[in-house]
C-alpha atoms as a PDB file:
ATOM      1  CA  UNK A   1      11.820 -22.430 -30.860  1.00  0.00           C
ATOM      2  CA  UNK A   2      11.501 -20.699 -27.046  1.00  0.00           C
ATOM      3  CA  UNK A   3       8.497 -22.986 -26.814  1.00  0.00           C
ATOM      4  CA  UNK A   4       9.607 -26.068 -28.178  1.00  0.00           C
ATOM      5  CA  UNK A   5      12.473 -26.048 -25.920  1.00  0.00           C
ATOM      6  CA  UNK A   6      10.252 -24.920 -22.565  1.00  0.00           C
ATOM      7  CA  UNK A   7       8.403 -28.223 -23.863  1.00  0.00           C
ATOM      8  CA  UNK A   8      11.509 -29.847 -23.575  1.00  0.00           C
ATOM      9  CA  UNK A   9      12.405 -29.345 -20.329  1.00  0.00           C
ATOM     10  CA  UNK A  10       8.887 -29.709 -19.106  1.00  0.00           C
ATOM     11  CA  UNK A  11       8.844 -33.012 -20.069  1.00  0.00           C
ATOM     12  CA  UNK A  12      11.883 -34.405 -18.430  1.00  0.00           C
ATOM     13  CA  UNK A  13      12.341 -34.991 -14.553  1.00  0.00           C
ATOM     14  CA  UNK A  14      16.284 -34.670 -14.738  1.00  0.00           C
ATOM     15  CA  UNK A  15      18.725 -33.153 -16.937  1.00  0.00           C
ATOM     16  CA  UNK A  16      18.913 -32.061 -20.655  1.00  0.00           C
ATOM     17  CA  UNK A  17      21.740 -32.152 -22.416  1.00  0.00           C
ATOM     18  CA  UNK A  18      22.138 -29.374 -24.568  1.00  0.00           C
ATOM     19  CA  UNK A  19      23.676 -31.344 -27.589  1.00  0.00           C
ATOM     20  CA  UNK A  20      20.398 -33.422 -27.033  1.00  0.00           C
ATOM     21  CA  UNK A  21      18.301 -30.093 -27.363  1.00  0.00           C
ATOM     22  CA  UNK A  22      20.365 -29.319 -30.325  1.00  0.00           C
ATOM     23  CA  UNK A  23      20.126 -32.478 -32.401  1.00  0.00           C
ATOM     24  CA  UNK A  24      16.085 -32.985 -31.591  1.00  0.00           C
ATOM     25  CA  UNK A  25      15.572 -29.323 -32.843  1.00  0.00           C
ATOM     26  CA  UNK A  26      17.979 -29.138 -35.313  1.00  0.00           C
ATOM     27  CA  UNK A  27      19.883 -26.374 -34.121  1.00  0.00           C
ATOM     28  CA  UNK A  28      23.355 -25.384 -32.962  1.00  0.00           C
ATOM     29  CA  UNK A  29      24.281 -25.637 -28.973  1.00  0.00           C
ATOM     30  CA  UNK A  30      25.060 -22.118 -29.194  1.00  0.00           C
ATOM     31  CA  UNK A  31      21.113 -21.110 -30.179  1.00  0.00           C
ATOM     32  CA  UNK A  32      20.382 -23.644 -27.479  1.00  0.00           C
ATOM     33  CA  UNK A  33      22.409 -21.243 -24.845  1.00  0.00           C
ATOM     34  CA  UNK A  34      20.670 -18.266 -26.478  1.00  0.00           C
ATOM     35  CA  UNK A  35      17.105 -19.427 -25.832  1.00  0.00           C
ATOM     36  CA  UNK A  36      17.879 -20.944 -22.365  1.00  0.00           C
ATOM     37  CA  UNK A  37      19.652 -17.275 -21.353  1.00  0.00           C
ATOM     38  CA  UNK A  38      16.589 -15.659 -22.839  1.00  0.00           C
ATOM     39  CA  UNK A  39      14.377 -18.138 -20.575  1.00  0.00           C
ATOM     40  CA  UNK A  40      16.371 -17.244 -17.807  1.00  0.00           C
ATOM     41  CA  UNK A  41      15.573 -13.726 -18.508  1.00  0.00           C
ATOM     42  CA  UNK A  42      12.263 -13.985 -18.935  1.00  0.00           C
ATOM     43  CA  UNK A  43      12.113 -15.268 -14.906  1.00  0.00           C
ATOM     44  CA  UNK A  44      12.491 -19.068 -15.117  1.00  0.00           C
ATOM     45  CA  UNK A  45      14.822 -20.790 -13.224  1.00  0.00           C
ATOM     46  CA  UNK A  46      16.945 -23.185 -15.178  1.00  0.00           C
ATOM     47  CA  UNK A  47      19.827 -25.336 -13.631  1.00  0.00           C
ATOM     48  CA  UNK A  48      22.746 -25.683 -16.007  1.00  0.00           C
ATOM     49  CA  UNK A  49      24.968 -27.702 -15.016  1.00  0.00           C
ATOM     50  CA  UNK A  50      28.466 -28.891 -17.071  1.00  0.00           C
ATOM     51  CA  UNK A  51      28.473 -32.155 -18.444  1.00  0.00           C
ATOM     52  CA  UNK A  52      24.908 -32.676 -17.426  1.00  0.00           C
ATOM     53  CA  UNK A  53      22.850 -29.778 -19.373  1.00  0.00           C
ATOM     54  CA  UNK A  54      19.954 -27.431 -18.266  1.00  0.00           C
ATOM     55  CA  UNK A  55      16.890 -28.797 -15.259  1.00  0.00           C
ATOM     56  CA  UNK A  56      13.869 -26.347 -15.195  1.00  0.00           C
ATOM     57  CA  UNK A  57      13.385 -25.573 -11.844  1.00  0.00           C
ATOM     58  CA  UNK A  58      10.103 -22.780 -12.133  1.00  0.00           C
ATOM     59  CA  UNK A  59       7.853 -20.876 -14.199  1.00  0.00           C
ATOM     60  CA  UNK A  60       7.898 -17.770 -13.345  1.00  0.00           C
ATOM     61  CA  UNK A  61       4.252 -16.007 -11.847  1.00  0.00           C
ATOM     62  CA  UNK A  62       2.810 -14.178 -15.223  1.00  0.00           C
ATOM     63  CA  UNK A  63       0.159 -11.513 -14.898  1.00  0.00           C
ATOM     64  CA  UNK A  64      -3.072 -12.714 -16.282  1.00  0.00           C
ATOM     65  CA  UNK A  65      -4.610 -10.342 -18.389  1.00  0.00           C
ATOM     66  CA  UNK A  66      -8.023 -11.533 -18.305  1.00  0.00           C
ATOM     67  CA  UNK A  67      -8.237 -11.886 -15.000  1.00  0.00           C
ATOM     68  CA  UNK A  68      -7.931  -7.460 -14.591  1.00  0.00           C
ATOM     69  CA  UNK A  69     -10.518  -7.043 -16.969  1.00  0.00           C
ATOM     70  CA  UNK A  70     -12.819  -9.560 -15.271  1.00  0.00           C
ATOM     71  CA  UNK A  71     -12.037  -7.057 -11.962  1.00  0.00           C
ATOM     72  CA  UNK A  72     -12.100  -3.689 -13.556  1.00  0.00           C
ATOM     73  CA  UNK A  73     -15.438  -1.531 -12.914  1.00  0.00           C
ATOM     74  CA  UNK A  74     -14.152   1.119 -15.003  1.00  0.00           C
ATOM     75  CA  UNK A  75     -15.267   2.877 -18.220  1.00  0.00           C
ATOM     76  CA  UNK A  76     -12.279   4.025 -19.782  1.00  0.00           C
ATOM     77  CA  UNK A  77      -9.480   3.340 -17.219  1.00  0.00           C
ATOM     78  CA  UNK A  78      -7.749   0.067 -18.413  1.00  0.00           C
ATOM     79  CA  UNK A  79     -10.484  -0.907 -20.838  1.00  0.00           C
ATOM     80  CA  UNK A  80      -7.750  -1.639 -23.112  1.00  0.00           C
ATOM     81  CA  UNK A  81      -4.913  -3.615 -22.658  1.00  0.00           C
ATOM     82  CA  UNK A  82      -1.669  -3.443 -24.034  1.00  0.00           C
ATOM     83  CA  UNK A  83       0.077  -6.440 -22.447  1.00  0.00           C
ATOM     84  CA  UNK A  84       4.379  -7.183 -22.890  1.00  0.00           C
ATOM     85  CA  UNK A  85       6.277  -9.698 -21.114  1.00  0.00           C
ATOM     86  CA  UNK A  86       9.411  -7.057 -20.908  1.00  0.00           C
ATOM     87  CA  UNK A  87      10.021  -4.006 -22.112  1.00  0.00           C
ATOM     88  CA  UNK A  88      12.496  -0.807 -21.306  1.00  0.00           C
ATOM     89  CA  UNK A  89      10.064   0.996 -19.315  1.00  0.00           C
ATOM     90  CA  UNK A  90       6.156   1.254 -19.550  1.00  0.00           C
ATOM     91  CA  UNK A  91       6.019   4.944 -20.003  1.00  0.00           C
ATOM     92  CA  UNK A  92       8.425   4.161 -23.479  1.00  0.00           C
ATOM     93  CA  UNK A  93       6.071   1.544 -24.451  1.00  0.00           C
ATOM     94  CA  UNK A  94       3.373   3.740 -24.258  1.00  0.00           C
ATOM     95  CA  UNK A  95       5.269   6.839 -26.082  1.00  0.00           C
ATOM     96  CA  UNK A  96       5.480   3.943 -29.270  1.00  0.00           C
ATOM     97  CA  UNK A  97       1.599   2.887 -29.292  1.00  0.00           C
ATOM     98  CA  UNK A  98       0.477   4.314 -32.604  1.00  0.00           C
ATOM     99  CA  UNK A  99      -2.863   4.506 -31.196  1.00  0.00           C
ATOM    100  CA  UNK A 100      -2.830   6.540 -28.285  1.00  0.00           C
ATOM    101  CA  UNK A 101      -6.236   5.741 -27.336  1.00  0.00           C
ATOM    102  CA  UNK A 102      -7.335   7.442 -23.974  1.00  0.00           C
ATOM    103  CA  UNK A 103      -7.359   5.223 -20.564  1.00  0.00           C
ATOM    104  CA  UNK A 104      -4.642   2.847 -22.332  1.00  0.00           C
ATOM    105  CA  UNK A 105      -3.037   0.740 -20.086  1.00  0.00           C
ATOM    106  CA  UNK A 106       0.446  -0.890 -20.979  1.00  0.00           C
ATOM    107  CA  UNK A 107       1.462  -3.219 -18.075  1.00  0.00           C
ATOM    108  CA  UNK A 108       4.701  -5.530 -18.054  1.00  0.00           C
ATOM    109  CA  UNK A 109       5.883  -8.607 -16.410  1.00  0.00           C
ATOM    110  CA  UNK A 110       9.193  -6.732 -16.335  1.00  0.00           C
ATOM    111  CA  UNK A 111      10.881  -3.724 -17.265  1.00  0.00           C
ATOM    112  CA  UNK A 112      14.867  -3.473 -17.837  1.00  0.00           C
ATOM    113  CA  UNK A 113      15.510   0.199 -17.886  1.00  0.00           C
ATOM    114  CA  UNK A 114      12.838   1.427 -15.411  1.00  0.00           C
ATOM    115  CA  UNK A 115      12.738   5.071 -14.460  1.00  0.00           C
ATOM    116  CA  UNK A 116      12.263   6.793 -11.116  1.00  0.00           C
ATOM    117  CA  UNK A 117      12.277  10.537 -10.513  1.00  0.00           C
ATOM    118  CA  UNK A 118      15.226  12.475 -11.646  1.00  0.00           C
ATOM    119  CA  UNK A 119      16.400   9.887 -14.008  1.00  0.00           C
ATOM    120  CA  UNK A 120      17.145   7.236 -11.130  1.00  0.00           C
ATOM    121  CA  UNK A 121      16.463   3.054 -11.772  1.00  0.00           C
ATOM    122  CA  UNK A 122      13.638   1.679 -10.979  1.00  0.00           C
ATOM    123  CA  UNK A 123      14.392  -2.209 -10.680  1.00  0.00           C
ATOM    124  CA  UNK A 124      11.344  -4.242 -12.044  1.00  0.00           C
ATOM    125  CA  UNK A 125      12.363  -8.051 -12.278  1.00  0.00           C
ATOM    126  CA  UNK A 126       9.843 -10.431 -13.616  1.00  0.00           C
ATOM    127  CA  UNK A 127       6.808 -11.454 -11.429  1.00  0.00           C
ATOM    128  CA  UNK A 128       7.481  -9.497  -8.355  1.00  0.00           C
ATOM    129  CA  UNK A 129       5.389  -6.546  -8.904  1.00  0.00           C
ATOM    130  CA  UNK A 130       3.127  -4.266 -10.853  1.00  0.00           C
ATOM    131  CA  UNK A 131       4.873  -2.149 -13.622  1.00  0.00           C
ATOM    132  CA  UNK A 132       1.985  -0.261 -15.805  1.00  0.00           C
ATOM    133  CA  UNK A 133       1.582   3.293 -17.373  1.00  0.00           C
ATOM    134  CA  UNK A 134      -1.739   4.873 -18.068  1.00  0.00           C
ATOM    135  CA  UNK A 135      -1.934   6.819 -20.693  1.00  0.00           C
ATOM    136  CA  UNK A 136      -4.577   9.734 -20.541  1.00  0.00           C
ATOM    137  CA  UNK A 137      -5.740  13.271 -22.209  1.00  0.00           C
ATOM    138  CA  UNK A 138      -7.358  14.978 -20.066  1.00  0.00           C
ATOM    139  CA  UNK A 139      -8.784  18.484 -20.474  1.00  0.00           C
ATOM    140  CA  UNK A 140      -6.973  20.370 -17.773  1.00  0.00           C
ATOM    141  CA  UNK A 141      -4.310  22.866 -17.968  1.00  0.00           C
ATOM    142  CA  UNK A 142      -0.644  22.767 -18.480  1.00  0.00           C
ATOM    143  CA  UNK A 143      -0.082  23.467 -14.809  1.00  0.00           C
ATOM    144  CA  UNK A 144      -2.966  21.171 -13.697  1.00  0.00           C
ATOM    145  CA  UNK A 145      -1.121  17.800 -14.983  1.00  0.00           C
ATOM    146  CA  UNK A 146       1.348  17.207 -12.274  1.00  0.00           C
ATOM    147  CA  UNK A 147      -1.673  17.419  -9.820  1.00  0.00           C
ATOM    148  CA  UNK A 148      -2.447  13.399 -11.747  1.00  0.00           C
ATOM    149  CA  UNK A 149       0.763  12.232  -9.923  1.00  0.00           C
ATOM    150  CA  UNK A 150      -1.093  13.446  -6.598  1.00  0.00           C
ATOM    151  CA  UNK A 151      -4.978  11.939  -7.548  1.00  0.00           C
ATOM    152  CA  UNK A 152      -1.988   8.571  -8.359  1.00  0.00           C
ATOM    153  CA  UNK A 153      -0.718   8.038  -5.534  1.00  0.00           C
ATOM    154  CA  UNK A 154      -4.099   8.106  -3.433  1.00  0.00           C
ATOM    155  CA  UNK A 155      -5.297   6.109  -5.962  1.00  0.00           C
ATOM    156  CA  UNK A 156      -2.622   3.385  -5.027  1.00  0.00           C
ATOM    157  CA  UNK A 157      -2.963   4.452  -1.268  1.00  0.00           C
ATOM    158  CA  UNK A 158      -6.650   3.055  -1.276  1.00  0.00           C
ATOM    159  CA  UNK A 159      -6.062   0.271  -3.514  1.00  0.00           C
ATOM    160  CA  UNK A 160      -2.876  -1.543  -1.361  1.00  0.00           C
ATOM    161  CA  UNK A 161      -4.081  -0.048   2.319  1.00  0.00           C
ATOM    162  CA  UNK A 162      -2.396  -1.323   5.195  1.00  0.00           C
ATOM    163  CA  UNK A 163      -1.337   1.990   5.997  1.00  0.00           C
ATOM    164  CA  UNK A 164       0.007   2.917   3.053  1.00  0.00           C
ATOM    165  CA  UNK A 165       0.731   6.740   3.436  1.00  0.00           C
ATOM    166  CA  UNK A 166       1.992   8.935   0.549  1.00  0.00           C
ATOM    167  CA  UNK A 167       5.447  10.893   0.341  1.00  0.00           C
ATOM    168  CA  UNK A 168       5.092  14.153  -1.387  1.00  0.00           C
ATOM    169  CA  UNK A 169       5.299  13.980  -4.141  1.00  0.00           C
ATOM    170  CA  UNK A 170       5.195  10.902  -6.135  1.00  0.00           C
ATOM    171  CA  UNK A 171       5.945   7.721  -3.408  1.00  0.00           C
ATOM    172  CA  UNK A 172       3.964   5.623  -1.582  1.00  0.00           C
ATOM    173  CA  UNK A 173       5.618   4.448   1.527  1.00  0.00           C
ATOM    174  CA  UNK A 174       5.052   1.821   4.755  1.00  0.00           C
ATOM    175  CA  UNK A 175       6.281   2.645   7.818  1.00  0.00           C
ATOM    176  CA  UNK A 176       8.597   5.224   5.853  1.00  0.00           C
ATOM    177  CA  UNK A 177       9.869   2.568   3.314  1.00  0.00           C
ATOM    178  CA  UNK A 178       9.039   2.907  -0.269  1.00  0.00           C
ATOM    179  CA  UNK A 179       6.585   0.554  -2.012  1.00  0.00           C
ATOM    180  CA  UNK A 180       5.886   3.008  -5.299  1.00  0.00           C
ATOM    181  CA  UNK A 181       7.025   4.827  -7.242  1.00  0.00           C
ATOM    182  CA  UNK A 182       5.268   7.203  -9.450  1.00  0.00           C
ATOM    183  CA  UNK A 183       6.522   9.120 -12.774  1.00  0.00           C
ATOM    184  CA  UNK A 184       4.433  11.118 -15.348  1.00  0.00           C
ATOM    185  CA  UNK A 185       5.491  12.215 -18.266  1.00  0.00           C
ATOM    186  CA  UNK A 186       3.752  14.650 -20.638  1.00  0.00           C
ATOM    187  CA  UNK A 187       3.771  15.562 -24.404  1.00  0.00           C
ATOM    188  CA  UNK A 188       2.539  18.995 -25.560  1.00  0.00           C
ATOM    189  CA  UNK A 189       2.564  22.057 -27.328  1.00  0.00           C
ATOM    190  CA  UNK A 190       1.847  25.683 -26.522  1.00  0.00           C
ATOM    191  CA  UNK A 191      -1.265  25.776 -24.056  1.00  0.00           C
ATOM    192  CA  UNK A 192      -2.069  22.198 -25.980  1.00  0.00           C
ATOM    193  CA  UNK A 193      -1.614  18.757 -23.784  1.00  0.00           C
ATOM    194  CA  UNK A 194      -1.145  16.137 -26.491  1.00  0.00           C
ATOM    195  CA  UNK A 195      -1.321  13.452 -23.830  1.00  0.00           C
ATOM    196  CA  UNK A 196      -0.140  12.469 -20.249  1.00  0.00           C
ATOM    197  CA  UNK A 197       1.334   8.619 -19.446  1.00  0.00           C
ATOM    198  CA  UNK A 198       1.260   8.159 -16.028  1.00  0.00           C
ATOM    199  CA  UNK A 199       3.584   5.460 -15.011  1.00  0.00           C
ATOM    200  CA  UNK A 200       3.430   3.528 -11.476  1.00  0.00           C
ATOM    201  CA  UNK A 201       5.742   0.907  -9.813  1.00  0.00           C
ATOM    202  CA  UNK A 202       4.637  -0.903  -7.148  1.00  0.00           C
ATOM    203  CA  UNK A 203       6.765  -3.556  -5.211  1.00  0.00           C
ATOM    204  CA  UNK A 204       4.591  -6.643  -4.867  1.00  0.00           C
ATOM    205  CA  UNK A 205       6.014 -10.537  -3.942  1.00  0.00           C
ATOM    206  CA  UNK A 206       9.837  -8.853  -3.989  1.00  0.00           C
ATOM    207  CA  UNK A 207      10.880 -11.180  -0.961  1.00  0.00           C
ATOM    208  CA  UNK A 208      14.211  -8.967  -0.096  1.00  0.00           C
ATOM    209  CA  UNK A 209      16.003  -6.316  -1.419  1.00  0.00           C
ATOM    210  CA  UNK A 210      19.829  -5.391  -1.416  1.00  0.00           C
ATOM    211  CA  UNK A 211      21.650  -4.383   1.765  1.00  0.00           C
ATOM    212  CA  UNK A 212      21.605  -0.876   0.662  1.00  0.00           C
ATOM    213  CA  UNK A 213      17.725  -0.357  -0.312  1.00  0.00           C
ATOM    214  CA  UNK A 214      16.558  -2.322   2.876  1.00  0.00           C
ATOM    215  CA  UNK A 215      15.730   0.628   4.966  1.00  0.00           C
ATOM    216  CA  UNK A 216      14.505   2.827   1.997  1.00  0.00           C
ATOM    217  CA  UNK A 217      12.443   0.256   0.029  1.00  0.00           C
ATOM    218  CA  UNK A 218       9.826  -2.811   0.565  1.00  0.00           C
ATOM    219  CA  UNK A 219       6.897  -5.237  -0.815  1.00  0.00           C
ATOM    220  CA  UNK A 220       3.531  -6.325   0.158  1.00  0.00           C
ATOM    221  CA  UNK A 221       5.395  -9.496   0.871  1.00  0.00           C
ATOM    222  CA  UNK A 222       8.144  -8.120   3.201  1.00  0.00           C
ATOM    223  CA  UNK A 223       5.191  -6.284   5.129  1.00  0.00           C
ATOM    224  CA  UNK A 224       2.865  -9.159   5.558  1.00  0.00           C
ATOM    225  CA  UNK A 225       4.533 -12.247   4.753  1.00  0.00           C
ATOM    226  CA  UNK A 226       2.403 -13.571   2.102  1.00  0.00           C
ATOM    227  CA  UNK A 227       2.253 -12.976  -1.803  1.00  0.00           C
ATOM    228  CA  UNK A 228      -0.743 -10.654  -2.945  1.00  0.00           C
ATOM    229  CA  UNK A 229      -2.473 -11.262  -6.217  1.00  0.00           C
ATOM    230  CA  UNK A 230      -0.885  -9.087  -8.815  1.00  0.00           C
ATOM    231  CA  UNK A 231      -3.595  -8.912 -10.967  1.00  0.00           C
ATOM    232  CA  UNK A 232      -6.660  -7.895  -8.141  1.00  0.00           C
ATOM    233  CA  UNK A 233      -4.499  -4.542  -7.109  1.00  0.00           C
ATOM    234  CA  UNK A 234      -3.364  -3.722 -10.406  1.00  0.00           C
ATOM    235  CA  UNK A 235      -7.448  -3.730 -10.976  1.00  0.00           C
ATOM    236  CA  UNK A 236      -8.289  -2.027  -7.239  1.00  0.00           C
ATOM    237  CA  UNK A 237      -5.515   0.453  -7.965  1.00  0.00           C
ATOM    238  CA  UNK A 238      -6.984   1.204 -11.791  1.00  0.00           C
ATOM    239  CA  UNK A 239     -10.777   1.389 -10.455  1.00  0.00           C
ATOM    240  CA  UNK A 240      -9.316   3.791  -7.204  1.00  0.00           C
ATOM    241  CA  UNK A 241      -7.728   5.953  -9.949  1.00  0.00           C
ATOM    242  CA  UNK A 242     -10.451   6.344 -12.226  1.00  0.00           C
ATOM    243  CA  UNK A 243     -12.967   7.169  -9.659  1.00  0.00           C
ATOM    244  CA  UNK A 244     -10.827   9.848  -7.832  1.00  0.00           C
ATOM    245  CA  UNK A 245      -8.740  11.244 -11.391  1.00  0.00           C
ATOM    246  CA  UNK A 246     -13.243  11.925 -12.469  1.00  0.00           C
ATOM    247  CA  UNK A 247     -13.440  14.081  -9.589  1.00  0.00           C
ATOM    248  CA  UNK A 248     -10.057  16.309 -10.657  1.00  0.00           C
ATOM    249  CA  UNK A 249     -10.918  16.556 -14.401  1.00  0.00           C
ATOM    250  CA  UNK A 250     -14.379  17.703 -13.510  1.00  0.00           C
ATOM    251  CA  UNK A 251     -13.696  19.486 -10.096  1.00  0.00           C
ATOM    252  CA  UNK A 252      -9.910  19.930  -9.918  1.00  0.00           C
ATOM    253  CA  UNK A 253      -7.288  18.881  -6.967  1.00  0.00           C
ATOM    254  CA  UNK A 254      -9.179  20.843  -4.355  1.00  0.00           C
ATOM    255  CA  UNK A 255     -11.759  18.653  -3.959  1.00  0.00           C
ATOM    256  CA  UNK A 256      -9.705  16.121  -3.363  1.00  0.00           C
ATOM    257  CA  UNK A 257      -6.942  18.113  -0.979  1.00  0.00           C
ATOM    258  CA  UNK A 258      -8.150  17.276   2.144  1.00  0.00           C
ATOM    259  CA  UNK A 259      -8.258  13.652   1.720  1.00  0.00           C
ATOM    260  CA  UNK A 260      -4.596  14.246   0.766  1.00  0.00           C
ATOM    261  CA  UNK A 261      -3.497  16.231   3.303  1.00  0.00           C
ATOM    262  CA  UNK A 262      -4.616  12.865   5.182  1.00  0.00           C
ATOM    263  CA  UNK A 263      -2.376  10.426   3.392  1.00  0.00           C
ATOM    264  CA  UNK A 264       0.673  12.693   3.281  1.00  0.00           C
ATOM    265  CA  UNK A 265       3.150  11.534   5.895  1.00  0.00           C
ATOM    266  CA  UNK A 266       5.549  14.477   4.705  1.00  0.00           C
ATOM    267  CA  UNK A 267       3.472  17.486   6.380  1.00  0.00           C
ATOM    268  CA  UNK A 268       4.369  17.931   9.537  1.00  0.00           C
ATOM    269  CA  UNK A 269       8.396  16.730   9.182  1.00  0.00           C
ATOM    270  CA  UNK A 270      11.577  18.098   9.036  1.00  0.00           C
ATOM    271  CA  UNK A 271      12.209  18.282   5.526  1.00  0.00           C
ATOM    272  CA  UNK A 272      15.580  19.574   2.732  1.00  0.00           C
ATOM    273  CA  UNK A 273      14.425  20.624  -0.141  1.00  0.00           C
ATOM    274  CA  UNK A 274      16.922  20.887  -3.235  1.00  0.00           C
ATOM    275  CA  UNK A 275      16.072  23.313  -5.967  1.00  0.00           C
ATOM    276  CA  UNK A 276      18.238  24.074  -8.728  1.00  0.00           C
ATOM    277  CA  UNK A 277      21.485  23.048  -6.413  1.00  0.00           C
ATOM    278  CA  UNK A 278      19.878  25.758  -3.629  1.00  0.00           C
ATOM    279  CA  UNK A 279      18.860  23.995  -0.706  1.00  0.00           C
ATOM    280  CA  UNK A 280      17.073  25.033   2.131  1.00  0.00           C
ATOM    281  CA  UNK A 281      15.681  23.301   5.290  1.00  0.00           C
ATOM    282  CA  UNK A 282      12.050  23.359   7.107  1.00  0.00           C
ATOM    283  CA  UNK A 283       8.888  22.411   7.803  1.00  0.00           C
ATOM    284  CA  UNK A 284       6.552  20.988   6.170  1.00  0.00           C
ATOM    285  CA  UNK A 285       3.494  22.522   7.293  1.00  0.00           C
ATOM    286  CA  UNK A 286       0.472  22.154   4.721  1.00  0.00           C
ATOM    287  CA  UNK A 287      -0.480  21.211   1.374  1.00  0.00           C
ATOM    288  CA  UNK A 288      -2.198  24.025  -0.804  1.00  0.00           C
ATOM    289  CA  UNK A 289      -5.348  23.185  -3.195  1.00  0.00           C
ATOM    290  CA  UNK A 290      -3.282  23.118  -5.373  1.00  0.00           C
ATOM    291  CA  UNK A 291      -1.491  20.194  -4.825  1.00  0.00           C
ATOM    292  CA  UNK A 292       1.831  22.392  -3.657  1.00  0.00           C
ATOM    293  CA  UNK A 293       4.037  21.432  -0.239  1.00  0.00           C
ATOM    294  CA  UNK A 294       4.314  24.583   2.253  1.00  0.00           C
ATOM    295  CA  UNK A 295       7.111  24.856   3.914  1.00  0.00           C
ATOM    296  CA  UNK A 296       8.055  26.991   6.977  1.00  0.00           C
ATOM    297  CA  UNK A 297      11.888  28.106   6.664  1.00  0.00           C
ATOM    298  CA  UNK A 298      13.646  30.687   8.765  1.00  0.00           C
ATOM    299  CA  UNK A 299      12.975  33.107   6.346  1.00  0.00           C
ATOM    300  CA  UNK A 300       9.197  32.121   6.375  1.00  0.00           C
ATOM    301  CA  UNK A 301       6.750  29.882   4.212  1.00  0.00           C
ATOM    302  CA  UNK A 302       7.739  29.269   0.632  1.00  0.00           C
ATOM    303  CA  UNK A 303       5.724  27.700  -1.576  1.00  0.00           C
ATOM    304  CA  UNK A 304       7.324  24.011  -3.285  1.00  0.00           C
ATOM    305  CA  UNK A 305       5.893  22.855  -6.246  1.00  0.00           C
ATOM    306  CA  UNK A 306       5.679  19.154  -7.524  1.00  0.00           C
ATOM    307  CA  UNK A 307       8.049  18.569 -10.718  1.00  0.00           C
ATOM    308  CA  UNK A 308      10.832  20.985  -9.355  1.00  0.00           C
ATOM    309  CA  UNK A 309      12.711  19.325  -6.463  1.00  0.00           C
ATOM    310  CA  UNK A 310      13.671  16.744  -4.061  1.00  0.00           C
ATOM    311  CA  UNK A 311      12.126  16.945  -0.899  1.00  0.00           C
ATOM    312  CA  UNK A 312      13.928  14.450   1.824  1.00  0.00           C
ATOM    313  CA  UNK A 313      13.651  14.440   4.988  1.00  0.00           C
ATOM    314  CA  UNK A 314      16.635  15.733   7.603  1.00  0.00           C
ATOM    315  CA  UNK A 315      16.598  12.562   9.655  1.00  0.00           C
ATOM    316  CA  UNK A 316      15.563   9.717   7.437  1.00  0.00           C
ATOM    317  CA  UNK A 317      14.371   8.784   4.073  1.00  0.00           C
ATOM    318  CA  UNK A 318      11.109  10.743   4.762  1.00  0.00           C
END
């Protein structure tokens, strides 16, 4: 029925009357509002106007599926697909895939319950940006796994450029606004990781952004005023992150530190760190092999690890 009415409104150059889309399909006006609402929240734009009926205005920009895959020049990383127009959040679509098949990727046009760190909203409308999960099992160890949010975020440093720099631990910012956000998530058992679903949100063609997020957050379109390809970095970030996550599972983080310490535009600030409602203020002086923020208080270095607090800095959202 969705389809039969988009086919409606396609084919007109004005105005539809929604009695007319109920007596051609056969249905009430009220299933007529239902569809159009769930049109409307599925990203196209559809007038309605009373006493004239509904105008399609746009279709909204879809991810093409086959257009990753032609990109990807991996060998497990996103070889399969597991494609949704909306969903709650990525990471929960992955948690329901009866086969958890390693290097899944579930990617949506949308997501309406979208989850940041600490249980904050992530807001993922349709065709504006990249919202995936990766689902993985690697063989590290239990205290290993939060180093993948790390190997993420230079993954999707490399991938979007433009001096993208990365906020310890799990953001990606320009010019100290956030343009990702990262969140893994792991299920396990004593000294036994079952898997890991690594979930990233990147701001793409958003064109603006509330009043209150506009010096925190931005897009690849705010920053260079054009839309980007959603499909080509969703691919460049994938190929970035199997390439460098290779390197950990085989090596482990330290291999990978330095070029980390490189992309981290928290060492070196003024930083608060909140841990288990103590917080303390410093500076953030180095990143360990480990994948761990050093931080030089008054009472002398202390040792902050990834999973455990917020880190934000004294003057600014870095």
């Amino acid at each position: 029925m969705r389809e039969k009415i988009l086919e409606i409104l396609k084919g007109s150059d004005g105005y539809v009357s929604g009695e007319e889309i109920s007596h051609v399909l056969g249905i009430s006006r009220a299933a007529v509002w239902k569809h159009i609402r769930n049109l409307k929240n599925e990203g196209y734009k559809i007038e309605s106007v009373t006493n004239k009926g509904y105008k399609l205005g746009g279709i909204p920009d879809k991810l093409d599926i086959d257009k990753i895959h032609e990109m990807l020049k991996t060998k497990v990383i996103g070889q399969r697909i597991e494609y949704v127009n909306s969903t709650d959040s990525t990471n929960n679509e992955c948690k329901r895939l009866e086969d958890k098949t390693d290097g899944t990727l579930v990617i949506a046009d949308a997501q309406t319950a979208g989850k940041g760190r600490l249980g904050r909203v992530w807001e993922s409308p349709h065709g504006s940006g990249i919202w995936m999960s990766i689902l993985l099992k690697p063989d590290v160890s239990l205290e290993s796994v939060s180093q993948i949010t790390l190997v993420t975020g230079m993954a999707v440093c490399r991938a979007v450029g433009i001096d993208a720099m990365i906020k310890w631990p799990n953001d990606v910012v320009i010019d100290g606004k956030k343009i990702c956000g990262i969140l893994t998530e792991m299920s396990a058992e004593i000294e036994r990781i079952n898997y890991v679903i690594c979930g990233i949100g990147i701001n793409v063609n958003t064109p603006s952004f509330p009043e209150e997020l506009q010096d925190k957050a931005t897009s690849l379109f705010v920053e260079t005023a054009k839309k980007h390809e959603r499909e080509k970095i969703a691919a460049d970030v994938l190929n970035e992150f199997e390439k460098l996550y290779n390197v950990f599972t085989e090596k482990g983080f330290s291999f990978l530190a330095d070029e980390y310490r490189k992309m981290c535009v928290t060492l070196n600030k003024d930083v608060r760190v909140i841990h288990r409602n103590n917080e303390l203020t410093g500076k953030a002086v180095d990143i360990d092999d480990s994948g761990n923020l050093i931080v030089e208080t008054e009472n002398g270095q202390i040792t902050v690890h990834s999973g455990e607090v917020s880190v934000r800095g004294i003057y600014g959202y870095i």
